[in-house]
C-alpha atoms as a PDB file:
ATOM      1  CA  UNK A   1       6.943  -9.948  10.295  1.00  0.00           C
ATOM      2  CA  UNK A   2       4.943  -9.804   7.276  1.00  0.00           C
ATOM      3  CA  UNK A   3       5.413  -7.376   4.353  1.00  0.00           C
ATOM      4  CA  UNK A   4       2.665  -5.437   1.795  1.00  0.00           C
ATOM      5  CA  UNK A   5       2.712  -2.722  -1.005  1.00  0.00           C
ATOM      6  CA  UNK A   6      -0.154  -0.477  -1.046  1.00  0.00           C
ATOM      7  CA  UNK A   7      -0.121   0.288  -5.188  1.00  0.00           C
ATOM      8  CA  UNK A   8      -1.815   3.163  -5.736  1.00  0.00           C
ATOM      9  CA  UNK A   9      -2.525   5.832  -8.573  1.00  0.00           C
ATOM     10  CA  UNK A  10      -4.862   7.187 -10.763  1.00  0.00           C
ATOM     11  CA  UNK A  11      -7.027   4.882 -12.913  1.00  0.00           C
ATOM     12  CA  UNK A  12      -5.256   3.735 -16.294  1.00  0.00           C
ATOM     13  CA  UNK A  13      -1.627   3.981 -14.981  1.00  0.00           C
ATOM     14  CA  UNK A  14      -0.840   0.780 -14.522  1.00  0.00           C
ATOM     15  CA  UNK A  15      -1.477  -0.085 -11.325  1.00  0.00           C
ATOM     16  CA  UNK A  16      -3.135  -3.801 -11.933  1.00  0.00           C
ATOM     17  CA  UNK A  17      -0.491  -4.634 -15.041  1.00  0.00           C
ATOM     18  CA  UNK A  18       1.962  -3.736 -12.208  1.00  0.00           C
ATOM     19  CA  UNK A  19       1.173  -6.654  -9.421  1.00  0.00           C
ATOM     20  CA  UNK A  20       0.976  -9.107 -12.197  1.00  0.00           C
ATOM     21  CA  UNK A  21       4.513  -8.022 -13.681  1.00  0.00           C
ATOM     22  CA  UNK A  22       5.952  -8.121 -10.302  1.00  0.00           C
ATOM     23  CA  UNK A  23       4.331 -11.412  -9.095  1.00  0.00           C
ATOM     24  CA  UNK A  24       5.700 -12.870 -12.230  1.00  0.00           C
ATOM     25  CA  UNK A  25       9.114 -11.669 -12.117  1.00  0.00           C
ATOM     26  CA  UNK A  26       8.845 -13.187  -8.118  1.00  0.00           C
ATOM     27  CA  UNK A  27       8.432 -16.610  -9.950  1.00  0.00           C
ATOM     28  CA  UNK A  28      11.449 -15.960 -11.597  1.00  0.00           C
ATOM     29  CA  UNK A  29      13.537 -14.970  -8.576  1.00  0.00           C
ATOM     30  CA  UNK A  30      12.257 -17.888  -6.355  1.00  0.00           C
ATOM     31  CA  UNK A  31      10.412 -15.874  -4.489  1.00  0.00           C
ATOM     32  CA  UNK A  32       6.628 -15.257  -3.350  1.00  0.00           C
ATOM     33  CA  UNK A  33       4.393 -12.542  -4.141  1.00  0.00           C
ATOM     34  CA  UNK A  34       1.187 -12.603  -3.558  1.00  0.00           C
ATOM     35  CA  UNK A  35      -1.934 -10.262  -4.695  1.00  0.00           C
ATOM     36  CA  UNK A  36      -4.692  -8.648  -3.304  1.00  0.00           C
ATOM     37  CA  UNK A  37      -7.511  -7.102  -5.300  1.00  0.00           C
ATOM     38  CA  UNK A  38      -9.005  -4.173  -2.989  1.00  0.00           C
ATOM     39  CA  UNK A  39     -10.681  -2.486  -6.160  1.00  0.00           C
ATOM     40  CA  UNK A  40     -14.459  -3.189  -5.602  1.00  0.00           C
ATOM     41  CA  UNK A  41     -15.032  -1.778  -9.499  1.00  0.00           C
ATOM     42  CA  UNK A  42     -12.444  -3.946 -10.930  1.00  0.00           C
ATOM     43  CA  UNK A  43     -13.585  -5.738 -14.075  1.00  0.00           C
ATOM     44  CA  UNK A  44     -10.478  -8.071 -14.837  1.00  0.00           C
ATOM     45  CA  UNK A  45      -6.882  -8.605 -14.177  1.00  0.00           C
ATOM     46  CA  UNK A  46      -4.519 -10.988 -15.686  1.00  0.00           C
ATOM     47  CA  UNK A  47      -2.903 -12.117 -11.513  1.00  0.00           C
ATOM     48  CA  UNK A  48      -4.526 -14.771  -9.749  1.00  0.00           C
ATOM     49  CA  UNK A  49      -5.596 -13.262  -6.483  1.00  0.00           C
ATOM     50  CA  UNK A  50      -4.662 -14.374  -2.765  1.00  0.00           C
ATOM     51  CA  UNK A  51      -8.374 -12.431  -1.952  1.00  0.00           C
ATOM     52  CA  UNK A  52     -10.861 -10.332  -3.841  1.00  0.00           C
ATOM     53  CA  UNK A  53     -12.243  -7.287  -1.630  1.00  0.00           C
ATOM     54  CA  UNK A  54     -15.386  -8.253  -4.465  1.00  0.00           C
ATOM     55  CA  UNK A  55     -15.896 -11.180  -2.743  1.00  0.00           C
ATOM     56  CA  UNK A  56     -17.046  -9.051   0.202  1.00  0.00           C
ATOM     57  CA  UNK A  57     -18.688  -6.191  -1.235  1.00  0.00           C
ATOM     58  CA  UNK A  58     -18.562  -4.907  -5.526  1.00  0.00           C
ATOM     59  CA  UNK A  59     -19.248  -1.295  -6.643  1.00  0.00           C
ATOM     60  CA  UNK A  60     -21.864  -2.480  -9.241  1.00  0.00           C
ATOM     61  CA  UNK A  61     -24.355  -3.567  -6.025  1.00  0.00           C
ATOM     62  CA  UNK A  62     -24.517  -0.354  -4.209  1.00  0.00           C
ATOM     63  CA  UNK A  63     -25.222   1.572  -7.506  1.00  0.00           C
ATOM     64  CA  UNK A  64     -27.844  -0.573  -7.289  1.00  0.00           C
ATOM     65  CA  UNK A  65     -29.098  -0.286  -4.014  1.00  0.00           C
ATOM     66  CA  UNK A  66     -32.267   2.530  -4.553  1.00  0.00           C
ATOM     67  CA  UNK A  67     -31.557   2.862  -1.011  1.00  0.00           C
ATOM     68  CA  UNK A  68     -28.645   4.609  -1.387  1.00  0.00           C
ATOM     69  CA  UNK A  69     -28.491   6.630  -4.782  1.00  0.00           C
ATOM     70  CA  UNK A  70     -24.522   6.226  -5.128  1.00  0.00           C
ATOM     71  CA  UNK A  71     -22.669   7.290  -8.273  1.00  0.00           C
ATOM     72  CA  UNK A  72     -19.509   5.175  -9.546  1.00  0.00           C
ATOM     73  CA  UNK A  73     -17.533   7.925  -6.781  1.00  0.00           C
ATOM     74  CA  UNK A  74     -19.194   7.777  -3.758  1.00  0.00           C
ATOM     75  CA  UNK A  75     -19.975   4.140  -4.266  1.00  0.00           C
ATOM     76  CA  UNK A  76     -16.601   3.377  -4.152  1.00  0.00           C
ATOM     77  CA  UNK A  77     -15.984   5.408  -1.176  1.00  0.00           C
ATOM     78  CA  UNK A  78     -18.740   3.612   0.409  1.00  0.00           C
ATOM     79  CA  UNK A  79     -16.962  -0.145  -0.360  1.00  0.00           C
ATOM     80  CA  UNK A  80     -13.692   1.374   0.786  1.00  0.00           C
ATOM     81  CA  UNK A  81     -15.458   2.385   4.525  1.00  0.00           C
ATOM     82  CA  UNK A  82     -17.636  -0.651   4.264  1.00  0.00           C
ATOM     83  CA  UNK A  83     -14.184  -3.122   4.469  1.00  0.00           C
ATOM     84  CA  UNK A  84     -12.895  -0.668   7.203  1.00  0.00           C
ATOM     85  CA  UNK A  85     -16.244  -1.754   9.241  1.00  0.00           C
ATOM     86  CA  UNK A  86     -15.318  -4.129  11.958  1.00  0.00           C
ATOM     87  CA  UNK A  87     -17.035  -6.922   9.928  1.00  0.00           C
ATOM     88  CA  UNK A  88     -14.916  -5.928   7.186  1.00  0.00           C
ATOM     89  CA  UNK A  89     -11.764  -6.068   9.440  1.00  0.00           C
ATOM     90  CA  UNK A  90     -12.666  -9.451  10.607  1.00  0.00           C
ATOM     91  CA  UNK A  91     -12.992 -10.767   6.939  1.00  0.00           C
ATOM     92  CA  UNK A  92      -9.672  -8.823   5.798  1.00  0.00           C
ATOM     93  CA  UNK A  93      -7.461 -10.497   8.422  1.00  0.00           C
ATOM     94  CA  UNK A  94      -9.295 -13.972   7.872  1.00  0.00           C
ATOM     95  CA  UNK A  95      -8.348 -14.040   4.416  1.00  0.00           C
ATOM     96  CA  UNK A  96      -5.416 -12.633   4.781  1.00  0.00           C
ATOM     97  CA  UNK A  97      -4.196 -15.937   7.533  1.00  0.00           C
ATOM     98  CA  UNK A  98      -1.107 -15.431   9.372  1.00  0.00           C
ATOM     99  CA  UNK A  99       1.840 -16.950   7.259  1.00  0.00           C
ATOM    100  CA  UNK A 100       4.627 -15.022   8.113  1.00  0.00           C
ATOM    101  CA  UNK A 101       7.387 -13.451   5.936  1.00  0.00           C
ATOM    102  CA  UNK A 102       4.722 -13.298   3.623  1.00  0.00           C
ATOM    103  CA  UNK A 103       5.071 -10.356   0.943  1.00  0.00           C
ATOM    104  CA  UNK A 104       1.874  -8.716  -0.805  1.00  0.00           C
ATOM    105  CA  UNK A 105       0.610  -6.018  -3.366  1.00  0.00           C
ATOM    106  CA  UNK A 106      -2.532  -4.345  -2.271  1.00  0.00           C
ATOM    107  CA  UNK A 107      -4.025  -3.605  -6.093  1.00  0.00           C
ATOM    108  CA  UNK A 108      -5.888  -0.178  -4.724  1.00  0.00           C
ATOM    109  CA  UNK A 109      -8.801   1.375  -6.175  1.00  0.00           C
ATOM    110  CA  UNK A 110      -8.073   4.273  -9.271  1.00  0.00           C
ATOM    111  CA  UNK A 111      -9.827   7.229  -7.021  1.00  0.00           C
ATOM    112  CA  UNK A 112      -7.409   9.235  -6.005  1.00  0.00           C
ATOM    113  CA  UNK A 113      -9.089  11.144  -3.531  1.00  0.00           C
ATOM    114  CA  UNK A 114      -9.075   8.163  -1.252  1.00  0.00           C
ATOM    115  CA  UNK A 115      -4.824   8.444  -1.352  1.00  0.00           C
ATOM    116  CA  UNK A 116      -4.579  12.334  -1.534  1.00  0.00           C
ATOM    117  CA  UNK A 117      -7.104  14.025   1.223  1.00  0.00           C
ATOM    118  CA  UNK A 118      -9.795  11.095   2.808  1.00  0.00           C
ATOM    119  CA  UNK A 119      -8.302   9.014   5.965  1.00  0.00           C
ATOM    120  CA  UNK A 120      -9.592   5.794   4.415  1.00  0.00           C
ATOM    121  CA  UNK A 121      -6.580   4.464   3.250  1.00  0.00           C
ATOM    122  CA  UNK A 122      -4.703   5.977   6.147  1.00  0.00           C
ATOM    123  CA  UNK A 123      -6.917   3.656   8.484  1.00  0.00           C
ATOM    124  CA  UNK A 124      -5.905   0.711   6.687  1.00  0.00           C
ATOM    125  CA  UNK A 125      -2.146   1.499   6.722  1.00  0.00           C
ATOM    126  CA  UNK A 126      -2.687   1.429  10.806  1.00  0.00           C
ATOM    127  CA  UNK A 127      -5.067  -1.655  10.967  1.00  0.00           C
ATOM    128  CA  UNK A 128      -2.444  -3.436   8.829  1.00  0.00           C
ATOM    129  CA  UNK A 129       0.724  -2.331  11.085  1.00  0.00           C
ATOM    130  CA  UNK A 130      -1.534  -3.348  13.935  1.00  0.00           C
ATOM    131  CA  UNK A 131      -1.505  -6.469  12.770  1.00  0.00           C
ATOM    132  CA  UNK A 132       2.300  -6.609  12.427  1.00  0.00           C
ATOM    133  CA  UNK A 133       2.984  -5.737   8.679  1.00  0.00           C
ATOM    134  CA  UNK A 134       5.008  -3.472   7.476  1.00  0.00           C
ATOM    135  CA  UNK A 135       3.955  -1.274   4.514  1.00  0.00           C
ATOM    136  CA  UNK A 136       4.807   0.907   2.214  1.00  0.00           C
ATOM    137  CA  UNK A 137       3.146   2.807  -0.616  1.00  0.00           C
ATOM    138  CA  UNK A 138       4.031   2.458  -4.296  1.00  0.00           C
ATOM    139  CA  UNK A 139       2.398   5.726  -6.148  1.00  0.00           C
ATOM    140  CA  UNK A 140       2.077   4.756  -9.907  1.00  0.00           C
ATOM    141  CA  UNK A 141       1.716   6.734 -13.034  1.00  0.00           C
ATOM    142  CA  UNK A 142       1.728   6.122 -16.620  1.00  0.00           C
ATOM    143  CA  UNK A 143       4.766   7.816 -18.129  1.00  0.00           C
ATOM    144  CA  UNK A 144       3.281   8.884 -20.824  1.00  0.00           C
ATOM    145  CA  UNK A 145       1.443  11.529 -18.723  1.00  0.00           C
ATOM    146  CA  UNK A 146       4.917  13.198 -18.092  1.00  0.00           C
ATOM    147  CA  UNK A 147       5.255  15.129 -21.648  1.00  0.00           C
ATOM    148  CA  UNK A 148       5.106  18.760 -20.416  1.00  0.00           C
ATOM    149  CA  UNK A 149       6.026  20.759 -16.756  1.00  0.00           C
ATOM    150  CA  UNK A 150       1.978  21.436 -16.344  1.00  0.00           C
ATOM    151  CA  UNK A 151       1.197  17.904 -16.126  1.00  0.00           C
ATOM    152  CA  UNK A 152       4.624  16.764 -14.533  1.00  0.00           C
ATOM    153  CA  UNK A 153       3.587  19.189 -11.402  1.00  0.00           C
ATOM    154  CA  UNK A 154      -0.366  17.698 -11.546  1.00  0.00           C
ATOM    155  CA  UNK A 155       1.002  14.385 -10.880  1.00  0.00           C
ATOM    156  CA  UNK A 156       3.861  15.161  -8.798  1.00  0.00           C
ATOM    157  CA  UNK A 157       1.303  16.908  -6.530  1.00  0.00           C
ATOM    158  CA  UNK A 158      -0.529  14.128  -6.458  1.00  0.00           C
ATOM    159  CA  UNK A 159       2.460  12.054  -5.416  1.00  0.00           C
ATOM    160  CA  UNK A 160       3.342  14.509  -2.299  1.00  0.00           C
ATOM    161  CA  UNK A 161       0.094  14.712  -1.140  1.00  0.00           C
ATOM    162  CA  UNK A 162      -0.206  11.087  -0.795  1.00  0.00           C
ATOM    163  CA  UNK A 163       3.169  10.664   0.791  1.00  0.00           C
ATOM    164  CA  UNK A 164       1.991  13.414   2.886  1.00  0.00           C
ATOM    165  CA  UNK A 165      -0.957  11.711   4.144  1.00  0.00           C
ATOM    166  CA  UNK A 166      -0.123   8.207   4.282  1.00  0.00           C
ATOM    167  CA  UNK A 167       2.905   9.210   6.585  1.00  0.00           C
ATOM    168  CA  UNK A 168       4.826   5.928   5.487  1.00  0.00           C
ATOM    169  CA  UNK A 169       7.637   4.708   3.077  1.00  0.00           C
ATOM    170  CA  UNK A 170       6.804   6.249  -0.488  1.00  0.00           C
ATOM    171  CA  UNK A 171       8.036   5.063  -4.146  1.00  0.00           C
ATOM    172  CA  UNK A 172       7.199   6.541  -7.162  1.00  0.00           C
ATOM    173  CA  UNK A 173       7.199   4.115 -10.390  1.00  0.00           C
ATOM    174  CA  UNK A 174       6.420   5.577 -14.453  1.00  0.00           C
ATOM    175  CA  UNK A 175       4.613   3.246 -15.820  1.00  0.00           C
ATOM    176  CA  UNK A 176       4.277   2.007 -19.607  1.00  0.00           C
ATOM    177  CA  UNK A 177       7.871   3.139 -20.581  1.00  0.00           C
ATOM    178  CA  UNK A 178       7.693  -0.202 -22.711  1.00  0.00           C
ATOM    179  CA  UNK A 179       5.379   1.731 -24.669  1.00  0.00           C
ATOM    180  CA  UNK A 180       7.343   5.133 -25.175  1.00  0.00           C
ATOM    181  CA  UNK A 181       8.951   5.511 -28.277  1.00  0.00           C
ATOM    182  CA  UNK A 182      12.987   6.563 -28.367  1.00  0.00           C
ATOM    183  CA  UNK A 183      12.442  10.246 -28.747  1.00  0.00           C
ATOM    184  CA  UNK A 184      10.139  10.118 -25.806  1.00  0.00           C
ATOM    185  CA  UNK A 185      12.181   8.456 -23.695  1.00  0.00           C
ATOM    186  CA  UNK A 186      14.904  11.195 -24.277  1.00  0.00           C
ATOM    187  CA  UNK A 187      12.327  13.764 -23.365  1.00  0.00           C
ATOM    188  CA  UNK A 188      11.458  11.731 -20.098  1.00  0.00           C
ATOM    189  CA  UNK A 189      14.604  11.855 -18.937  1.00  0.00           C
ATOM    190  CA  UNK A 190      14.339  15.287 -17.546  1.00  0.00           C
ATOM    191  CA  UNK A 191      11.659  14.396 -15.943  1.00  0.00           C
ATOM    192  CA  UNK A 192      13.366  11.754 -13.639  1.00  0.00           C
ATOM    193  CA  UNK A 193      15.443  13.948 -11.898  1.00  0.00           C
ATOM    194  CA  UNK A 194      14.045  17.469 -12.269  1.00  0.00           C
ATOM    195  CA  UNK A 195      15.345  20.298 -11.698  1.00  0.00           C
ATOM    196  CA  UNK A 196      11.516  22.744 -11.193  1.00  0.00           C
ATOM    197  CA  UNK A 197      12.993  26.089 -11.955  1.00  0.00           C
ATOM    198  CA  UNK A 198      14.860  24.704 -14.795  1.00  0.00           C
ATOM    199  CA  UNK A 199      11.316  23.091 -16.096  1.00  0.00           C
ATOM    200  CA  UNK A 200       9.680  25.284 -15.749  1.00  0.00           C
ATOM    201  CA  UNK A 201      11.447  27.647 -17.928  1.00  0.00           C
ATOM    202  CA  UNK A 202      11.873  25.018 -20.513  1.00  0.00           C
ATOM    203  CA  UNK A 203       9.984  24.642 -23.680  1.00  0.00           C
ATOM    204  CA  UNK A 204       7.826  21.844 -21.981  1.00  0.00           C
ATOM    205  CA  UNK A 205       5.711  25.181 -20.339  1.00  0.00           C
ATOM    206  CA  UNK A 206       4.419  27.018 -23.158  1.00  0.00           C
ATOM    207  CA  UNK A 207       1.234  26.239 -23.593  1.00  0.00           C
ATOM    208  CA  UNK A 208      -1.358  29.021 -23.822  1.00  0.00           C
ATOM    209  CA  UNK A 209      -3.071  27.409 -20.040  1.00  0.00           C
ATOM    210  CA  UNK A 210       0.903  27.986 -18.339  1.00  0.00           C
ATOM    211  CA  UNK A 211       1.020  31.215 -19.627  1.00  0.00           C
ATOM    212  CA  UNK A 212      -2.067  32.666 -18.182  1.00  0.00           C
ATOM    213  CA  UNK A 213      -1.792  30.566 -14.810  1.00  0.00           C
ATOM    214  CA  UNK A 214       2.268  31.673 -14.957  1.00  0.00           C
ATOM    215  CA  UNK A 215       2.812  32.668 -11.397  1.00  0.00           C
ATOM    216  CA  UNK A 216       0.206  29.491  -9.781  1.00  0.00           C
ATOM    217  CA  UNK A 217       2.534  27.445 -11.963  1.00  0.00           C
ATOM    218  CA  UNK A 218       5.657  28.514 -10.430  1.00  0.00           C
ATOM    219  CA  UNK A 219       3.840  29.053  -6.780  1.00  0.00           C
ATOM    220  CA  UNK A 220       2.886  25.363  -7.217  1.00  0.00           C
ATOM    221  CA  UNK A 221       6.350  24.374  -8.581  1.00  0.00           C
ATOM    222  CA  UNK A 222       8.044  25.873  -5.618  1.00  0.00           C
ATOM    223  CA  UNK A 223       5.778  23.998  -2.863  1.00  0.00           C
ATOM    224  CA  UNK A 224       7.207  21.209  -5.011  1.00  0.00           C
ATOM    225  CA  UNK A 225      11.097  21.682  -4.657  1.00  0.00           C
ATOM    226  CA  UNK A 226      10.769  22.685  -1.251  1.00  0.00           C
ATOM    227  CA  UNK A 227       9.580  19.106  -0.355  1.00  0.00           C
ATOM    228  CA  UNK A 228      12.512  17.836  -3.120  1.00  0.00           C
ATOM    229  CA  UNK A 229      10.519  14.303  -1.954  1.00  0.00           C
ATOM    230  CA  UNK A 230       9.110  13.554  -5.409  1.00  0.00           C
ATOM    231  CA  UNK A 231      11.369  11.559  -7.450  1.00  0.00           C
ATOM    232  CA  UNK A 232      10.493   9.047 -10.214  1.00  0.00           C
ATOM    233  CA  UNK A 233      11.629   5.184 -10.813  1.00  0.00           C
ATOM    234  CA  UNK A 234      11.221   4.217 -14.784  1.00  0.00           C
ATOM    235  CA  UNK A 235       9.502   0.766 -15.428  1.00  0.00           C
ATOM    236  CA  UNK A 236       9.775  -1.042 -18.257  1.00  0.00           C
ATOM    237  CA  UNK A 237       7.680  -4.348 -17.417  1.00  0.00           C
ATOM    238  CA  UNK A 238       8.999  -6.423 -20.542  1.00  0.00           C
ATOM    239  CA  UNK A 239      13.015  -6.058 -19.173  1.00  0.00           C
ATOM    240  CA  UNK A 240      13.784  -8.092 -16.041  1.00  0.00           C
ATOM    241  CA  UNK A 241      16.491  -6.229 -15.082  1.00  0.00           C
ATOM    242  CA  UNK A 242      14.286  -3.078 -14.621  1.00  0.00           C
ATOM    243  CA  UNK A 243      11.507  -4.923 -12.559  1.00  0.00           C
ATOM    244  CA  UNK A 244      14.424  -6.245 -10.583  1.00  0.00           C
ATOM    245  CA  UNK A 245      15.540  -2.846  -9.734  1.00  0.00           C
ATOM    246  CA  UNK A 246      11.934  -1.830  -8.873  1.00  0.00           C
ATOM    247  CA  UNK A 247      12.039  -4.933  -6.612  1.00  0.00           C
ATOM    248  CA  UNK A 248      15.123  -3.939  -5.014  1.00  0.00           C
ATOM    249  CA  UNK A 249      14.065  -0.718  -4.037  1.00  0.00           C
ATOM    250  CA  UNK A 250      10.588  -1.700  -2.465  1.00  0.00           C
ATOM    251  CA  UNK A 251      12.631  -4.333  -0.602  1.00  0.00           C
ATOM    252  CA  UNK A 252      14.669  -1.532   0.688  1.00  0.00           C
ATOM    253  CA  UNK A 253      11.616   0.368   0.866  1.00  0.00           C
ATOM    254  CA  UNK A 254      10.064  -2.270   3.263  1.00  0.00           C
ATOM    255  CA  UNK A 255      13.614  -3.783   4.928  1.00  0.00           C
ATOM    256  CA  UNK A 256      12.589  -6.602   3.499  1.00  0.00           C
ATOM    257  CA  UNK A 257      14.352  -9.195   5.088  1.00  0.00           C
ATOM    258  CA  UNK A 258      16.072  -7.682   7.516  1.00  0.00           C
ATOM    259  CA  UNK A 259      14.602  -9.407  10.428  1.00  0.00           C
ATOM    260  CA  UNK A 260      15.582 -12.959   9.003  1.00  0.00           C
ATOM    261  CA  UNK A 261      18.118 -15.331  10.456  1.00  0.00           C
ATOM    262  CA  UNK A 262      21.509 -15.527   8.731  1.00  0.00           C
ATOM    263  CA  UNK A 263      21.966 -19.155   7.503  1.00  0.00           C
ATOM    264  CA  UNK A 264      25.655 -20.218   8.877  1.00  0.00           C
ATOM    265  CA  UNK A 265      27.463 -22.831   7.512  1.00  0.00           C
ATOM    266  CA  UNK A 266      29.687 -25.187   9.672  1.00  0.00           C
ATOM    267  CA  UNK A 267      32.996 -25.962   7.627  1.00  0.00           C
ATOM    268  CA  UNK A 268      34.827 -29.067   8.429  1.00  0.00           C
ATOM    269  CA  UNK A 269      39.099 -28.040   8.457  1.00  0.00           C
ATOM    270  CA  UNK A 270      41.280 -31.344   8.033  1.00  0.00           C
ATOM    271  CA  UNK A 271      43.106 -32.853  11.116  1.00  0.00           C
ATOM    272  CA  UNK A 272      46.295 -32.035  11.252  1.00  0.00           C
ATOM    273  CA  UNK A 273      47.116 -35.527  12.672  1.00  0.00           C
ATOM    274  CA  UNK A 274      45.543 -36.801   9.607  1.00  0.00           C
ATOM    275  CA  UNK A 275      47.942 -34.913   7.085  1.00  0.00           C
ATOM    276  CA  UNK A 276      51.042 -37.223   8.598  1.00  0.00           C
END
């Protein structure tokens, strides 16, 4: 049995910054993680990758291509269902190998239409089951994007549509809280376990835009609780203890584990005939 996050997320929230925190703090633990770059745009990242998708196809050819006349969007849609081609199957899983108990963050692409309503990444959940790993999907967003109710549903939606599509285990992490200042961590915190009606009410939904839009707000809000899915894990990538409790929830996330053999231990008891 083999083992993989899919990080995803909008662009800028972390999502990069994340695999190489957690692949460090894996060093630190004694265990393995390894990284895979499926970002075909990606400029640079600070992990040293087990493959790089841009080794197969990058965004900044098909832009190129006169042929084709793709923007930075659908160009990266177009990598994305290029790697999905049977060609780009057979390259995937040859890179990938076959070590098992292996563990591995999938660094995803920042467009989140890929996540929220395009199969793409929904074929690629079921190619890699079919080839025996399990996955789950770690939805990533830079806390400091989580200052009023407006933009705490945006994201939120964004989480439960994802979930909703991918159809597999889902974790939510906030991002950058090593960057938050103390009074903004005090305002986060009702973020992390919201109560909608409550938030909505709350001086976090005043703006002139939530007044207007009042009753979408609260429509929107509502779809949310109903779900009561959407919940929020705070990471703070400079304390080890917090990227240990990340790790122990995508391990539980994943069973991570589970399937491995319990290491017994033969103990030698003193003969009684020896004792006289």
């Amino acid at each position: 049995m083999r083992y993989c996050q899919l990080v995803l997320g909008p662009a800028g929230s972390g999502k990069s910054t994340y695999c190489a925190a957690m692949q460090r703090h894996a060093e630190v633990s004694n265990r393995v993680i390894s990284v895979v770059n499926l970002d075909p745009a990606a400029e640079a990242f600070s992990y040293q990758p087990l493959l790089d998708v841009r080794d197969l196809i990058q965004l900044d050819d098909v832009m190129q291509d006169e042929d084709m006349d793709f923007g930075p969007n659908g160009g990266l849609v177009f990598c994305m269902e290029y790697l999905l081609e049977p060609d780009g199957l057979d390259w995937l899983k040859e890179q990938l190998g076959d070590n098992e108990d292996d563990c591995l963050l999938f660094d995803c692409p920042g467009q989140i239409e890929l996540y929220t309503h395009m199969d793409v990444m929904k074929r690629l959940v079921e190619q890699l089951q079919a080839w025996d790993f399990r996955v789950c999907a770690t939805f990533v967003l830079d806390a400091g994007y989580m200052v009023d109710a407006a933009r705490f549903l945006s994201g939120s939606l964004a989480a439960l549509a994802t979930m909703v599509q991918l159809e597999i285990p889902h974790i939510n992490i906030l991002t950058k809280m090593d960057l938050l200042n103390r009074a903004a961590r005090r305002q986060l915190e009702m973020f992390l376990e919201p109560e909608i009606h409550e938030l909505l009410a709350s001086e976090h939904n005043v703006s002139r835009f939530n007044k207007k839009y009042h009753k979408l707000t609260h429509a929107l809000g509502k779809v949310l609780d109903d779900f009561s899915l959407v919940r929020y894990i705070p990471l703070n990538i400079n304390d080890e203890e917090s990227l240990t409790d990340v790790l122990i929830q995508t391990d539980f996330a994943l069973q991570y584990g589970e399937d491995l053999d319990v290491k017994g231990k033969d103990f030698e008891y003193p003969d009684p005939e020896d004792r006289e």
